[in-house]
PDB file of N, CA and C in Angstrom:
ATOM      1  N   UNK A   1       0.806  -1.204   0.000  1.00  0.00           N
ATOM      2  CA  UNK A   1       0.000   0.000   0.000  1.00  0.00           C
ATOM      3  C   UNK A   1       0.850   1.270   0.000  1.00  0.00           C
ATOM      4  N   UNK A   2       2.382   1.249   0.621  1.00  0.00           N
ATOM      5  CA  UNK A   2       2.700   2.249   0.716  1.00  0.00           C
ATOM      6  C   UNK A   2       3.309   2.755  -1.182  1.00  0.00           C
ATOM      7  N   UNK A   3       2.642   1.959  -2.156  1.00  0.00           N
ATOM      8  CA  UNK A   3       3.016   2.591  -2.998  1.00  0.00           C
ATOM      9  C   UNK A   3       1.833   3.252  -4.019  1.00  0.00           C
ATOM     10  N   UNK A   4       1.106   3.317  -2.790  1.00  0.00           N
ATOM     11  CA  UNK A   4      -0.671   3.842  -3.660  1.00  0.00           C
ATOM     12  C   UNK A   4      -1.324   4.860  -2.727  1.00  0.00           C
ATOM     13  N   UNK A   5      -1.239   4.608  -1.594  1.00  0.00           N
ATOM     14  CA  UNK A   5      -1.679   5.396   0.003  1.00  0.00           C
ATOM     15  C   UNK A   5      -1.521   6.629  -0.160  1.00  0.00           C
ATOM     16  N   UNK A   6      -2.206   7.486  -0.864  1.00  0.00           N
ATOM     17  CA  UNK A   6      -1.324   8.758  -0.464  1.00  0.00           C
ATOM     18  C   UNK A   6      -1.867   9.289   0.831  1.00  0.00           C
ATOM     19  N   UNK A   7      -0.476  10.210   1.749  1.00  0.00           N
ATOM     20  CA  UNK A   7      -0.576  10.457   3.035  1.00  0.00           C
ATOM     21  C   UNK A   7       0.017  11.734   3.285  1.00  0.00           C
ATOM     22  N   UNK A   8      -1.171  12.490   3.790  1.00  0.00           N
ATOM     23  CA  UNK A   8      -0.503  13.913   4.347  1.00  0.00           C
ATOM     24  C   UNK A   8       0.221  14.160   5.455  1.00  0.00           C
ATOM     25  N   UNK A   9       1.190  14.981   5.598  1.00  0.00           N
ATOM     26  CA  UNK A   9       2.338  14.891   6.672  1.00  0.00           C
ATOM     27  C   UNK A   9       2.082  16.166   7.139  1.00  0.00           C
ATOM     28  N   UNK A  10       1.867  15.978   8.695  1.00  0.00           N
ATOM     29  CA  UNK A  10       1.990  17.371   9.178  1.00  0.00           C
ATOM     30  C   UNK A  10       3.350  18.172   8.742  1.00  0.00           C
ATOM     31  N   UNK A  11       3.344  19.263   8.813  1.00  0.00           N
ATOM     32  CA  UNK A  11       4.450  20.256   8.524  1.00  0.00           C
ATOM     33  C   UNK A  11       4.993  21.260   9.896  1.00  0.00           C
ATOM     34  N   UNK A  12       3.361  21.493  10.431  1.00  0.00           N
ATOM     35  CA  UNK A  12       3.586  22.600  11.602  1.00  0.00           C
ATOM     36  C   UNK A  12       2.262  22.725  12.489  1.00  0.00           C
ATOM     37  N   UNK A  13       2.705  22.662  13.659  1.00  0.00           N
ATOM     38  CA  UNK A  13       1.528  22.753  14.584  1.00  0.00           C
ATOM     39  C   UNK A  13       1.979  23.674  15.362  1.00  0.00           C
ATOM     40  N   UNK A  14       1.298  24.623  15.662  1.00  0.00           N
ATOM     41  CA  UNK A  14       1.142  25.554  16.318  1.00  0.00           C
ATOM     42  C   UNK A  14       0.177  26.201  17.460  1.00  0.00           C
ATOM     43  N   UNK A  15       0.342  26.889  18.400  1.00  0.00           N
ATOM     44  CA  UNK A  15      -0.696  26.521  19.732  1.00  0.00           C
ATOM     45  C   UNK A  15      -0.815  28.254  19.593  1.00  0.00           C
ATOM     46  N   UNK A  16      -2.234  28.495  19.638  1.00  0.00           N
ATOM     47  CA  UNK A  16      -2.493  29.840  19.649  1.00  0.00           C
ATOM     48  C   UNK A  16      -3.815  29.477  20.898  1.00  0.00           C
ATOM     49  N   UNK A  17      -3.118  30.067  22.420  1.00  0.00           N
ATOM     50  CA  UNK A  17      -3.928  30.053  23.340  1.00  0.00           C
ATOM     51  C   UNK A  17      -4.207  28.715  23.582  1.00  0.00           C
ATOM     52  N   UNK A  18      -5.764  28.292  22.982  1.00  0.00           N
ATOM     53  CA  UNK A  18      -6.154  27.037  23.973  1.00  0.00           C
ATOM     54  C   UNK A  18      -5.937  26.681  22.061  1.00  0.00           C
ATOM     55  N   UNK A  19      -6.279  27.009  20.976  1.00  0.00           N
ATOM     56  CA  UNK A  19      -6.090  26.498  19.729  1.00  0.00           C
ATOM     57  C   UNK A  19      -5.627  26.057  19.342  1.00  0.00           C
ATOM     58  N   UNK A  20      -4.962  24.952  18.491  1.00  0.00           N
ATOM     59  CA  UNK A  20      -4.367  24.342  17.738  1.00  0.00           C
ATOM     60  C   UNK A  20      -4.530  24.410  16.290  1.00  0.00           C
ATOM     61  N   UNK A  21      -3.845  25.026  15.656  1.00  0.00           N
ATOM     62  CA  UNK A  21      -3.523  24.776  14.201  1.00  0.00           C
ATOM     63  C   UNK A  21      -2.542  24.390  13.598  1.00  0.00           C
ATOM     64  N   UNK A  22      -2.775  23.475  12.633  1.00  0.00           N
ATOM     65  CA  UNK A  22      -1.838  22.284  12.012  1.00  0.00           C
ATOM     66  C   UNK A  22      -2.460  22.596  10.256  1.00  0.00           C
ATOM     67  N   UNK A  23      -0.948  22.573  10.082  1.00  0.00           N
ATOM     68  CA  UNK A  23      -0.426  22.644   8.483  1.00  0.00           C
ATOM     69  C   UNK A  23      -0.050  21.465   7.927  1.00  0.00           C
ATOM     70  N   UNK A  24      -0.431  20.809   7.016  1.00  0.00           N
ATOM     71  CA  UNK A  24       0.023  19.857   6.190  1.00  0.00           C
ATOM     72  C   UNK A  24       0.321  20.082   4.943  1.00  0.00           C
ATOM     73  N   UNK A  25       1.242  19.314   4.663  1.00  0.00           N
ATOM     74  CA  UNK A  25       2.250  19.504   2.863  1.00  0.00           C
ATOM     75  C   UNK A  25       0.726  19.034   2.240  1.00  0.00           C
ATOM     76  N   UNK A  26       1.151  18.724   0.802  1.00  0.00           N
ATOM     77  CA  UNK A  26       0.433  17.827  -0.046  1.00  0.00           C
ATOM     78  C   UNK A  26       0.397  16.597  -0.431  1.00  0.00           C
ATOM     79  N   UNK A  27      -0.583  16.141  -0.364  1.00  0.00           N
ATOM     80  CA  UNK A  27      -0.481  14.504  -0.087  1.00  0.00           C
ATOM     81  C   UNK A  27      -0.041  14.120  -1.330  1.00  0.00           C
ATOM     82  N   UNK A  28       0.902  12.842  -0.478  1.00  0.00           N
ATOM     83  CA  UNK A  28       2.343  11.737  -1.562  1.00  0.00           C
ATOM     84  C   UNK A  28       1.791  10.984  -0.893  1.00  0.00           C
ATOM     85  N   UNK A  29       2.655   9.276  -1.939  1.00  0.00           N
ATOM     86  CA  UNK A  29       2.910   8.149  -1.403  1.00  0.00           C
ATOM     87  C   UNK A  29       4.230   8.083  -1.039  1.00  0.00           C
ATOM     88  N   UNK A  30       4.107   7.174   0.296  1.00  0.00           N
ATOM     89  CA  UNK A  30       5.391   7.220   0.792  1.00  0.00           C
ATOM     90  C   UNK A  30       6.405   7.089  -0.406  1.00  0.00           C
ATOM     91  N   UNK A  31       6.063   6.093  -1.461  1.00  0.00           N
ATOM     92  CA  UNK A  31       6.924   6.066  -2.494  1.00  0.00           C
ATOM     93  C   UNK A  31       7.730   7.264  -3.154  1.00  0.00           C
ATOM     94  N   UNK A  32       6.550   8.142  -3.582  1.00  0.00           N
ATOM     95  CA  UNK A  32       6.642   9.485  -3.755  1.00  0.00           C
ATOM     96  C   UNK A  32       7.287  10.232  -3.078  1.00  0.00           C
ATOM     97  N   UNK A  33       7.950  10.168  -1.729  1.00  0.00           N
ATOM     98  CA  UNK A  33       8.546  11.165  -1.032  1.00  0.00           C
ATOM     99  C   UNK A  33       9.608  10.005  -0.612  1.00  0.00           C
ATOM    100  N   UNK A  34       9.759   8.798  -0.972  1.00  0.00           N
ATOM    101  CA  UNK A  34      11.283   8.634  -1.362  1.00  0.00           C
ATOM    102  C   UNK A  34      11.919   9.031  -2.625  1.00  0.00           C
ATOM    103  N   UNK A  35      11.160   8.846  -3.951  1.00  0.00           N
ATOM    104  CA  UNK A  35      11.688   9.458  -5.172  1.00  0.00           C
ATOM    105  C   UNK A  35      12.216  10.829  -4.828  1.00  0.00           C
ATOM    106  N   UNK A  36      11.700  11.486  -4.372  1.00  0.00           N
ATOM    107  CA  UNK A  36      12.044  13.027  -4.142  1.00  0.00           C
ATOM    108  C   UNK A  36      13.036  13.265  -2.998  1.00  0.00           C
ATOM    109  N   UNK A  37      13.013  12.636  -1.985  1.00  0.00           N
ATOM    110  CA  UNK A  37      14.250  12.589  -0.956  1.00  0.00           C
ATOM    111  C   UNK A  37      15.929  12.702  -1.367  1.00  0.00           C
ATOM    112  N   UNK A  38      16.494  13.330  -1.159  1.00  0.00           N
ATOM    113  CA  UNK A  38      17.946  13.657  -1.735  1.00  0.00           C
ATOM    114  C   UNK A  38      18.284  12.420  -0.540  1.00  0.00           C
ATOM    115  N   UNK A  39      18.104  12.175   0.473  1.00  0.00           N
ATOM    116  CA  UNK A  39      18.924  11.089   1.679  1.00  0.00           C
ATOM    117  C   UNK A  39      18.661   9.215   0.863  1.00  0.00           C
ATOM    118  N   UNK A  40      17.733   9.292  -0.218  1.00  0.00           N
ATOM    119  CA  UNK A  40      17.757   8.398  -0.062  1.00  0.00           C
ATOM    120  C   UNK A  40      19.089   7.956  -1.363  1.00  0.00           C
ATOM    121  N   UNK A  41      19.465   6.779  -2.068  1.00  0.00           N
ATOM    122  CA  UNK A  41      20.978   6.920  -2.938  1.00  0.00           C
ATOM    123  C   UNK A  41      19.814   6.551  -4.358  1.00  0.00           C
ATOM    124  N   UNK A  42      20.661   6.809  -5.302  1.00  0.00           N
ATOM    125  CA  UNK A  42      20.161   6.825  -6.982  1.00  0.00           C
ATOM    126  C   UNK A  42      19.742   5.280  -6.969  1.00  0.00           C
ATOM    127  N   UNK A  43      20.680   4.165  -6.327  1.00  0.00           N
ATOM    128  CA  UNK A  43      20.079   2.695  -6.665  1.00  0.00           C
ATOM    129  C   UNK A  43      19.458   2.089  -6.158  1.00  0.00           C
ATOM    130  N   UNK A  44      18.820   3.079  -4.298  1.00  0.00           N
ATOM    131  CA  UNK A  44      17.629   2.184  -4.082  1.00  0.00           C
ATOM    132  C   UNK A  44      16.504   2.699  -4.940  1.00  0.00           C
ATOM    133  N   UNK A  45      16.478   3.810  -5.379  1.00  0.00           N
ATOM    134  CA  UNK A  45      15.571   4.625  -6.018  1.00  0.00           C
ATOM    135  C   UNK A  45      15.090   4.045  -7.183  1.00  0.00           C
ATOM    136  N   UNK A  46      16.304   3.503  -8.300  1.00  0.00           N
ATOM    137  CA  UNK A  46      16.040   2.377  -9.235  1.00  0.00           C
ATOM    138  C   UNK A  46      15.396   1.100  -8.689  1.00  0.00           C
ATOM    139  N   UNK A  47      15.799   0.548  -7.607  1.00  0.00           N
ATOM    140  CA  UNK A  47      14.876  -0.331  -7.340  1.00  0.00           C
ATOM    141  C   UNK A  47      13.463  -0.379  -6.724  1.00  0.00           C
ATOM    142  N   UNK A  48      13.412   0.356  -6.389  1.00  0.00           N
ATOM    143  CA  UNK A  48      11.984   0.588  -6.100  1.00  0.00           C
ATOM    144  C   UNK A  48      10.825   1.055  -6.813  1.00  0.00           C
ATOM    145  N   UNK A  49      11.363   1.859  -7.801  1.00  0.00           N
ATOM    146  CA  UNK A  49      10.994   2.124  -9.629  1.00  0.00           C
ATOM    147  C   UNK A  49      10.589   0.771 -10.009  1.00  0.00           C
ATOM    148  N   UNK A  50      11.239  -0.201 -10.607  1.00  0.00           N
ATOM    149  CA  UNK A  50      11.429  -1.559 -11.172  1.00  0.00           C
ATOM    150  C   UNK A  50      10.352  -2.329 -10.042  1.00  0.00           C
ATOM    151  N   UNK A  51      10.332  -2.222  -8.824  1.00  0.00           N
ATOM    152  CA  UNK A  51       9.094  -3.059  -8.145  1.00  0.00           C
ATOM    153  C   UNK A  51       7.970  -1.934  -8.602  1.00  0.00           C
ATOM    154  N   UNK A  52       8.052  -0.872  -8.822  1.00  0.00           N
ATOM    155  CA  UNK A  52       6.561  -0.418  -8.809  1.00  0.00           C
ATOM    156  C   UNK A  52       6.159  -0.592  -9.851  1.00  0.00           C
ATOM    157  N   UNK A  53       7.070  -0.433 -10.658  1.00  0.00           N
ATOM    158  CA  UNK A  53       6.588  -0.904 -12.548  1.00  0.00           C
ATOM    159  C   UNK A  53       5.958  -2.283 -12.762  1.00  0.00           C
ATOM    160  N   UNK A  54       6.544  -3.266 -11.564  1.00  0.00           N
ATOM    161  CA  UNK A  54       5.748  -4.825 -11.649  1.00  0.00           C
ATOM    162  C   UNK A  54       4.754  -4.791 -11.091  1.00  0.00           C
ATOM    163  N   UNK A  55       3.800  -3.827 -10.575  1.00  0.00           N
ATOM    164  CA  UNK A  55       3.334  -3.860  -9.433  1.00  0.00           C
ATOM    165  C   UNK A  55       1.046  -3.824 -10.187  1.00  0.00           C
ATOM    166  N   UNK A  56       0.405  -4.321 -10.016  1.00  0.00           N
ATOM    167  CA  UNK A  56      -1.395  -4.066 -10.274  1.00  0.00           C
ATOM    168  C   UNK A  56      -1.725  -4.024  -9.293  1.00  0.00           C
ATOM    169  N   UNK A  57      -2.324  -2.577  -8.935  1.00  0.00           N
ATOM    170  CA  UNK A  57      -3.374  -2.731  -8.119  1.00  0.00           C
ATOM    171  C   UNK A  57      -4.300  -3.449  -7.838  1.00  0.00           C
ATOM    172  N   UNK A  58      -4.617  -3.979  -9.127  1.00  0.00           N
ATOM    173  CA  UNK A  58      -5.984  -4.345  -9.620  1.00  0.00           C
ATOM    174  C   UNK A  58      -6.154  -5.421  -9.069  1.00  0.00           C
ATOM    175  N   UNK A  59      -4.812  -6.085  -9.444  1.00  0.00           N
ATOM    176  CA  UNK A  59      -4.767  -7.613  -9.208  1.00  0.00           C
ATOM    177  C   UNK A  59      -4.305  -7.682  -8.011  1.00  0.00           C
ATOM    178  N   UNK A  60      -3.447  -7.290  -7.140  1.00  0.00           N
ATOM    179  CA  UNK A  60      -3.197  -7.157  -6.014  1.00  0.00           C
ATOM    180  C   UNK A  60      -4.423  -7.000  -4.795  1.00  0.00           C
ATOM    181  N   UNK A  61      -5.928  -6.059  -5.122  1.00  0.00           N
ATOM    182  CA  UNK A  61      -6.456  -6.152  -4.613  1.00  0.00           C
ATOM    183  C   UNK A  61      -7.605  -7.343  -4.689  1.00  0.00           C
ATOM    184  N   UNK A  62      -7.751  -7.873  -6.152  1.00  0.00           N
ATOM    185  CA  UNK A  62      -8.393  -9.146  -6.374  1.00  0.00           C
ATOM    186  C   UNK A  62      -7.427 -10.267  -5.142  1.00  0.00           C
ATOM    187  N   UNK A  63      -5.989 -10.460  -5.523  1.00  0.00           N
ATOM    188  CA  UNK A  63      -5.903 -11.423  -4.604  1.00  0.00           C
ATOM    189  C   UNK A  63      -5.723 -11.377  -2.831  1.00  0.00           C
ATOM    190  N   UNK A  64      -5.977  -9.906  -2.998  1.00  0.00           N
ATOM    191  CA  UNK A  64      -6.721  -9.529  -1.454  1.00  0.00           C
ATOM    192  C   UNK A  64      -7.585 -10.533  -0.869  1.00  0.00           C
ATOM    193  N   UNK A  65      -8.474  -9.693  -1.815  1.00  0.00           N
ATOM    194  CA  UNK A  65      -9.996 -10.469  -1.527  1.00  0.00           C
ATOM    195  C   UNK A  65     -10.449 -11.563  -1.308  1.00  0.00           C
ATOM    196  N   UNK A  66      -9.790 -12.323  -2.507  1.00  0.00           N
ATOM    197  CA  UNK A  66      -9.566 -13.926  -2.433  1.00  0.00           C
ATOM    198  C   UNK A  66      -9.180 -14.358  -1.242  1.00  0.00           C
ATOM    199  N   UNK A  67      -7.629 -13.568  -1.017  1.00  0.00           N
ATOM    200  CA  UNK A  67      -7.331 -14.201   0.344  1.00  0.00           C
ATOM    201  C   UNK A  67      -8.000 -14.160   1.886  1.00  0.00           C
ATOM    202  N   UNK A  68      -9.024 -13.102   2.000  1.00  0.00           N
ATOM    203  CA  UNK A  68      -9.728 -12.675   2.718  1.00  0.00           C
ATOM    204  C   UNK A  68     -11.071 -13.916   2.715  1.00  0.00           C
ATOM    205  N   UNK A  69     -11.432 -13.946   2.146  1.00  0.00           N
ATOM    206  CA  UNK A  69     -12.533 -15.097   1.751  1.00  0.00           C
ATOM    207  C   UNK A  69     -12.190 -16.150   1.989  1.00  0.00           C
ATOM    208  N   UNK A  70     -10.984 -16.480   1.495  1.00  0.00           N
ATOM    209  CA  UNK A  70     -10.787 -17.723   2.335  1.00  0.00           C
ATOM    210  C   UNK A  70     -10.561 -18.426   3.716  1.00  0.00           C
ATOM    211  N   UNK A  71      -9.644 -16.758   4.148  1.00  0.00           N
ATOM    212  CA  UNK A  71      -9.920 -17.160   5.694  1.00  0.00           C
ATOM    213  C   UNK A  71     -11.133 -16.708   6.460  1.00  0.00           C
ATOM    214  N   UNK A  72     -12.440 -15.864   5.751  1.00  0.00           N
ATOM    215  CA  UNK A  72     -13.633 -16.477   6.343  1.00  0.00           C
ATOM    216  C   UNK A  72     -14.311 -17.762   6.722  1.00  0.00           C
ATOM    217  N   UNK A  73     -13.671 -18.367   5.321  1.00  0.00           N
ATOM    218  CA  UNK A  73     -14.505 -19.766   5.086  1.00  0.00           C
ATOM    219  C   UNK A  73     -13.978 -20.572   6.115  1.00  0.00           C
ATOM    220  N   UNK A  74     -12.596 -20.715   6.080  1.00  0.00           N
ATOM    221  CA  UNK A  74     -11.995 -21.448   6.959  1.00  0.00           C
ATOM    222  C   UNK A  74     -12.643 -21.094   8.958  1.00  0.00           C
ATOM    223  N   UNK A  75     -12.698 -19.949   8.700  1.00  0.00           N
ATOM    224  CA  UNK A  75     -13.207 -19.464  10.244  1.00  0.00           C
ATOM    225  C   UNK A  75     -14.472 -20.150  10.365  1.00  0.00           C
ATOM    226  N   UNK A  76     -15.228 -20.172   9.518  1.00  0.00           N
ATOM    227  CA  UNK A  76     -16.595 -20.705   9.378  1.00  0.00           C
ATOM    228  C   UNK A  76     -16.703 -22.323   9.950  1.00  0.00           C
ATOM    229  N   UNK A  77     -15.800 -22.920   8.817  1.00  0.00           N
ATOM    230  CA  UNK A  77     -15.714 -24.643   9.141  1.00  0.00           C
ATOM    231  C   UNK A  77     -14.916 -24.800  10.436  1.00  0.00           C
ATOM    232  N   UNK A  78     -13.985 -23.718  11.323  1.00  0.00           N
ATOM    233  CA  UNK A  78     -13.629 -23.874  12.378  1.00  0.00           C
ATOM    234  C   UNK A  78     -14.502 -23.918  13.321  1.00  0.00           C
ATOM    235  N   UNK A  79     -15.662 -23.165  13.461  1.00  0.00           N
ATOM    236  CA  UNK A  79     -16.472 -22.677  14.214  1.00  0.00           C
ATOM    237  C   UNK A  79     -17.339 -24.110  14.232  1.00  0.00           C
ATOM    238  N   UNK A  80     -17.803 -24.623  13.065  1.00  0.00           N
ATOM    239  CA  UNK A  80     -18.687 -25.543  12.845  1.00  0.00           C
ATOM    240  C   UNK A  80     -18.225 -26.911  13.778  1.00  0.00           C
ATOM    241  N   UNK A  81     -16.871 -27.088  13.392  1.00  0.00           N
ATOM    242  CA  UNK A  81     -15.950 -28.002  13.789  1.00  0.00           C
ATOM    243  C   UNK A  81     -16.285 -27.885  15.671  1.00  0.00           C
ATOM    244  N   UNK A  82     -16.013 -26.735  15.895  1.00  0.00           N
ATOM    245  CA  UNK A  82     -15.977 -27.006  17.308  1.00  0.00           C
ATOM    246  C   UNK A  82     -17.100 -26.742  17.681  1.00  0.00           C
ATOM    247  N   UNK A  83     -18.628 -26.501  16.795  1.00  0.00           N
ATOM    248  CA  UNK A  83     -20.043 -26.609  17.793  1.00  0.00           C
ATOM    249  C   UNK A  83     -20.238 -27.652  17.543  1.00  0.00           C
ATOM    250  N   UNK A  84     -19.604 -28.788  15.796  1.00  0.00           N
ATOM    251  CA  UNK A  84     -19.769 -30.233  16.741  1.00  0.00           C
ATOM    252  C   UNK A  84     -19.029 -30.933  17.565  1.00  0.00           C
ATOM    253  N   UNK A  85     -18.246 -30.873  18.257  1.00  0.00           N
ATOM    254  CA  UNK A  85     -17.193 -31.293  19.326  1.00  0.00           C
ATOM    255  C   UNK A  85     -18.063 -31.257  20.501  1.00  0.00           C
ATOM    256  N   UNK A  86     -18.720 -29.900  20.657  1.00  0.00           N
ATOM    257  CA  UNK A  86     -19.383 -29.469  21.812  1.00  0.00           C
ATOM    258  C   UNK A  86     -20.673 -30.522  21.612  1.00  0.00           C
ATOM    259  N   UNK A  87     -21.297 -30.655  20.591  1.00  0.00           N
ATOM    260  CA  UNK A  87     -22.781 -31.692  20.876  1.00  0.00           C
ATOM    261  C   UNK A  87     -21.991 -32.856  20.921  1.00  0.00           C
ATOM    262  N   UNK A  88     -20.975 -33.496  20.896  1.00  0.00           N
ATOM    263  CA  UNK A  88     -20.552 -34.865  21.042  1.00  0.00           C
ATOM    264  C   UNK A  88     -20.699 -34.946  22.616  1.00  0.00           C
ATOM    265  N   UNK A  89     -19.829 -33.709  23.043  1.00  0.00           N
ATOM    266  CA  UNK A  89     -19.655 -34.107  24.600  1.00  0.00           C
ATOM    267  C   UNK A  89     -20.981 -34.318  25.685  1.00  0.00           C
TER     268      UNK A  89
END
């Protein structure tokens, strides 16, 4: 996610009396504010390019889902499993 998430970063908070006001940049993905980071070096930067270029949302969140579903199901036949255990006893 951190290469889709975009996330606003506070910048400045400031206390006026009992008030609080807070400034935030413009929302990046963390990805995004490593590309732009001078601390980070030119070849992790290439690599992390090259994973994002392999990277579908699309499909990534399909096999979310999938995987999510399955450990419903499984929770399901667990549950089943042990209310018949309980009528055996």
């Amino acid at each position: 996610m951190n290469f889709f998430q975009p996330v606003r970063k506070l910048i400045e908070k400031k206390g006026i009396g009992s008030k609080i006001i807070k400034q935030y940049d413009v929302a990046k993905t963390p990805y995004r504010r490593i590309l732009a980071s001078s601390d980070i070096t030119e070849e992790v930067k290439i690599k992390l390019q090259r994973q994002y270029n392999m990277l579908n949302p699309a499909q990534m969140k399909r096999e979310i889902t999938r995987l999510q579903n399955k450990l419903l199901r499984l929770n399901i036949l667990k549950k089943k499993a042990d209310k018949d255990i309980q009528k055996e006893k």
